[in-house]
Protein backbone atom coordinates (compact mmCIF):
# COMPACT_ATOMS: atom_id res chain seq x y z
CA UNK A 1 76.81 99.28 99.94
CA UNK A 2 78.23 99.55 96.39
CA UNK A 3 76.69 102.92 95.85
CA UNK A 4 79.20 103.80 98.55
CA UNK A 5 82.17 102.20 97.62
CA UNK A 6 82.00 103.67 94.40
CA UNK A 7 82.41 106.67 95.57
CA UNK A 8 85.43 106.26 98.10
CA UNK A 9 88.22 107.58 96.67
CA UNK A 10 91.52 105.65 97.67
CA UNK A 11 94.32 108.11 97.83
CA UNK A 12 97.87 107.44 98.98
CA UNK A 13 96.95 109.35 102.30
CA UNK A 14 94.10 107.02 102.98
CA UNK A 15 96.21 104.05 102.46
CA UNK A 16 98.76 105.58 104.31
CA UNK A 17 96.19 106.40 107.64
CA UNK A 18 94.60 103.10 107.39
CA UNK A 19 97.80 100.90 107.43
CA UNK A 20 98.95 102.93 110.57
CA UNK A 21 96.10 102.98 112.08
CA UNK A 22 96.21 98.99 111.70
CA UNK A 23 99.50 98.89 113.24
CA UNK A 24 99.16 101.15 115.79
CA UNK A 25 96.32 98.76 116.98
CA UNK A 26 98.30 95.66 116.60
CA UNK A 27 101.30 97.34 119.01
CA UNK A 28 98.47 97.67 121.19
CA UNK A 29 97.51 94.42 121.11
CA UNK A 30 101.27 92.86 121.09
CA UNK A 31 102.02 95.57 124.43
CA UNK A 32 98.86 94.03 126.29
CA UNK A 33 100.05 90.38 125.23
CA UNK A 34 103.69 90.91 126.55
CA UNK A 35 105.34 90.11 123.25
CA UNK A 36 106.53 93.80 122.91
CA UNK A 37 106.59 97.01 124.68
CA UNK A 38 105.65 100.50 124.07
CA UNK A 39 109.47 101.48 124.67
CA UNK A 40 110.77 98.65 122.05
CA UNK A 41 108.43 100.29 119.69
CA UNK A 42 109.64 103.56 120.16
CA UNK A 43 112.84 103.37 119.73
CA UNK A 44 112.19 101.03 116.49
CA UNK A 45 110.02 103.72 115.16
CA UNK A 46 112.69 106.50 115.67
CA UNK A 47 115.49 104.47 114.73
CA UNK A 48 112.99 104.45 110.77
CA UNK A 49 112.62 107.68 111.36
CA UNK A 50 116.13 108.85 111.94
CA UNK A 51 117.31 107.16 108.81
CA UNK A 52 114.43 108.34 106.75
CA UNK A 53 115.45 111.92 107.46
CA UNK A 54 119.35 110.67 106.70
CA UNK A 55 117.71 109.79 103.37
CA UNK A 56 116.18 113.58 103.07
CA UNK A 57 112.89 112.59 103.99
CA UNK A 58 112.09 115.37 106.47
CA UNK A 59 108.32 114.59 105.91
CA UNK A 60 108.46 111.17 107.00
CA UNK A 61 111.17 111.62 109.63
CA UNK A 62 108.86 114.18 111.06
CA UNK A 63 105.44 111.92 110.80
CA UNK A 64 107.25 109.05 112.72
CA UNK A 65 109.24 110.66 115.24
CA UNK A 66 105.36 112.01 116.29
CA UNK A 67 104.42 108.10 116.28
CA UNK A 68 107.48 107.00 118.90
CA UNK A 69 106.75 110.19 120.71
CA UNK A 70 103.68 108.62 121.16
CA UNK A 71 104.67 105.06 121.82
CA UNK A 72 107.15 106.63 124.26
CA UNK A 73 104.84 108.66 125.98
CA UNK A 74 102.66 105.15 127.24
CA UNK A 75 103.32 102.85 130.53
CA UNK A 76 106.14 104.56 132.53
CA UNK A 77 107.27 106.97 129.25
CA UNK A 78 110.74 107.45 128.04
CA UNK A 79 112.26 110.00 126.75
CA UNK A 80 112.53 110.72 122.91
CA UNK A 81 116.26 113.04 123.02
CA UNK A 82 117.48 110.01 125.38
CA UNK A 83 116.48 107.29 122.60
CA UNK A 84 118.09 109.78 120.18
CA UNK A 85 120.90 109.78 121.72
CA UNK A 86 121.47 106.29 122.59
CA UNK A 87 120.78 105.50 118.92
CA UNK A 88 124.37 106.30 118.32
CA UNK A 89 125.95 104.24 120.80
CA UNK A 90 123.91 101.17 121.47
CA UNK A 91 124.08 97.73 120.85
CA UNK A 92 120.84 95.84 119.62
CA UNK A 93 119.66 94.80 123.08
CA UNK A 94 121.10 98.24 125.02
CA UNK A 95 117.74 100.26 125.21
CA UNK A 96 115.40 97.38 124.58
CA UNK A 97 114.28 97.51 120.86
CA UNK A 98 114.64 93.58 120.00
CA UNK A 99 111.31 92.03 120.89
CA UNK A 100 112.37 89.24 123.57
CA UNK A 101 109.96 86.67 124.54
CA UNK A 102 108.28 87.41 127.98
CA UNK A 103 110.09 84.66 130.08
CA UNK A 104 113.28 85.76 128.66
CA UNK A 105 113.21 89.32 130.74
């Protein structure tokens, strides 16, 4: 087992897969536990996104407005150009993207 981890090279784009593919697992796991939904994680993903490409990261922007695409795209879907445009005019609570305890809904 050594043998092997010496040669693993740990790049910033393996650290970078690994850690989303963690949380991409643990949104799973929070979705099928109630605690949040796919559509609360979409629109918190694009709302990073959105300012990351504000910021002149295209890259980034790019990379995680793939990931709500994604998050959109599960359950009933959504749509990403109606998050996009509600990010401009919504309140905290207005498309759903503060985690609320189940019983609160």
């Amino acid at each position: 087992m050594e043998d092997n981890a010496k040669d693993l090279e740990i790049t910033p784009k393996l650290v970078l897969d690994l850690h989303l593919a963690l949380y991409l697992d643990l949104v799973a796991v929070l979705e099928g536990a109630g605690v949040v939904t796919y559509r609360q994680m979409a629109a918190r993903v694009l709302n990073i996104g959105m300012d990351a490409r504000d910021d002149g990261e295209a890259g980034l922007s790019a990379a995680l407005e793939s990931i709500a695409k994604g998050f959109a795209g599960q359950g009933k879907g959504l749509s990403i150009e109606l998050l996009k445009a509600a990010r401009a005019v919504r309140e905290d609570e207005a498309m759903g993207d503060v985690p609320r305890r189940p019983d609160e809904d």
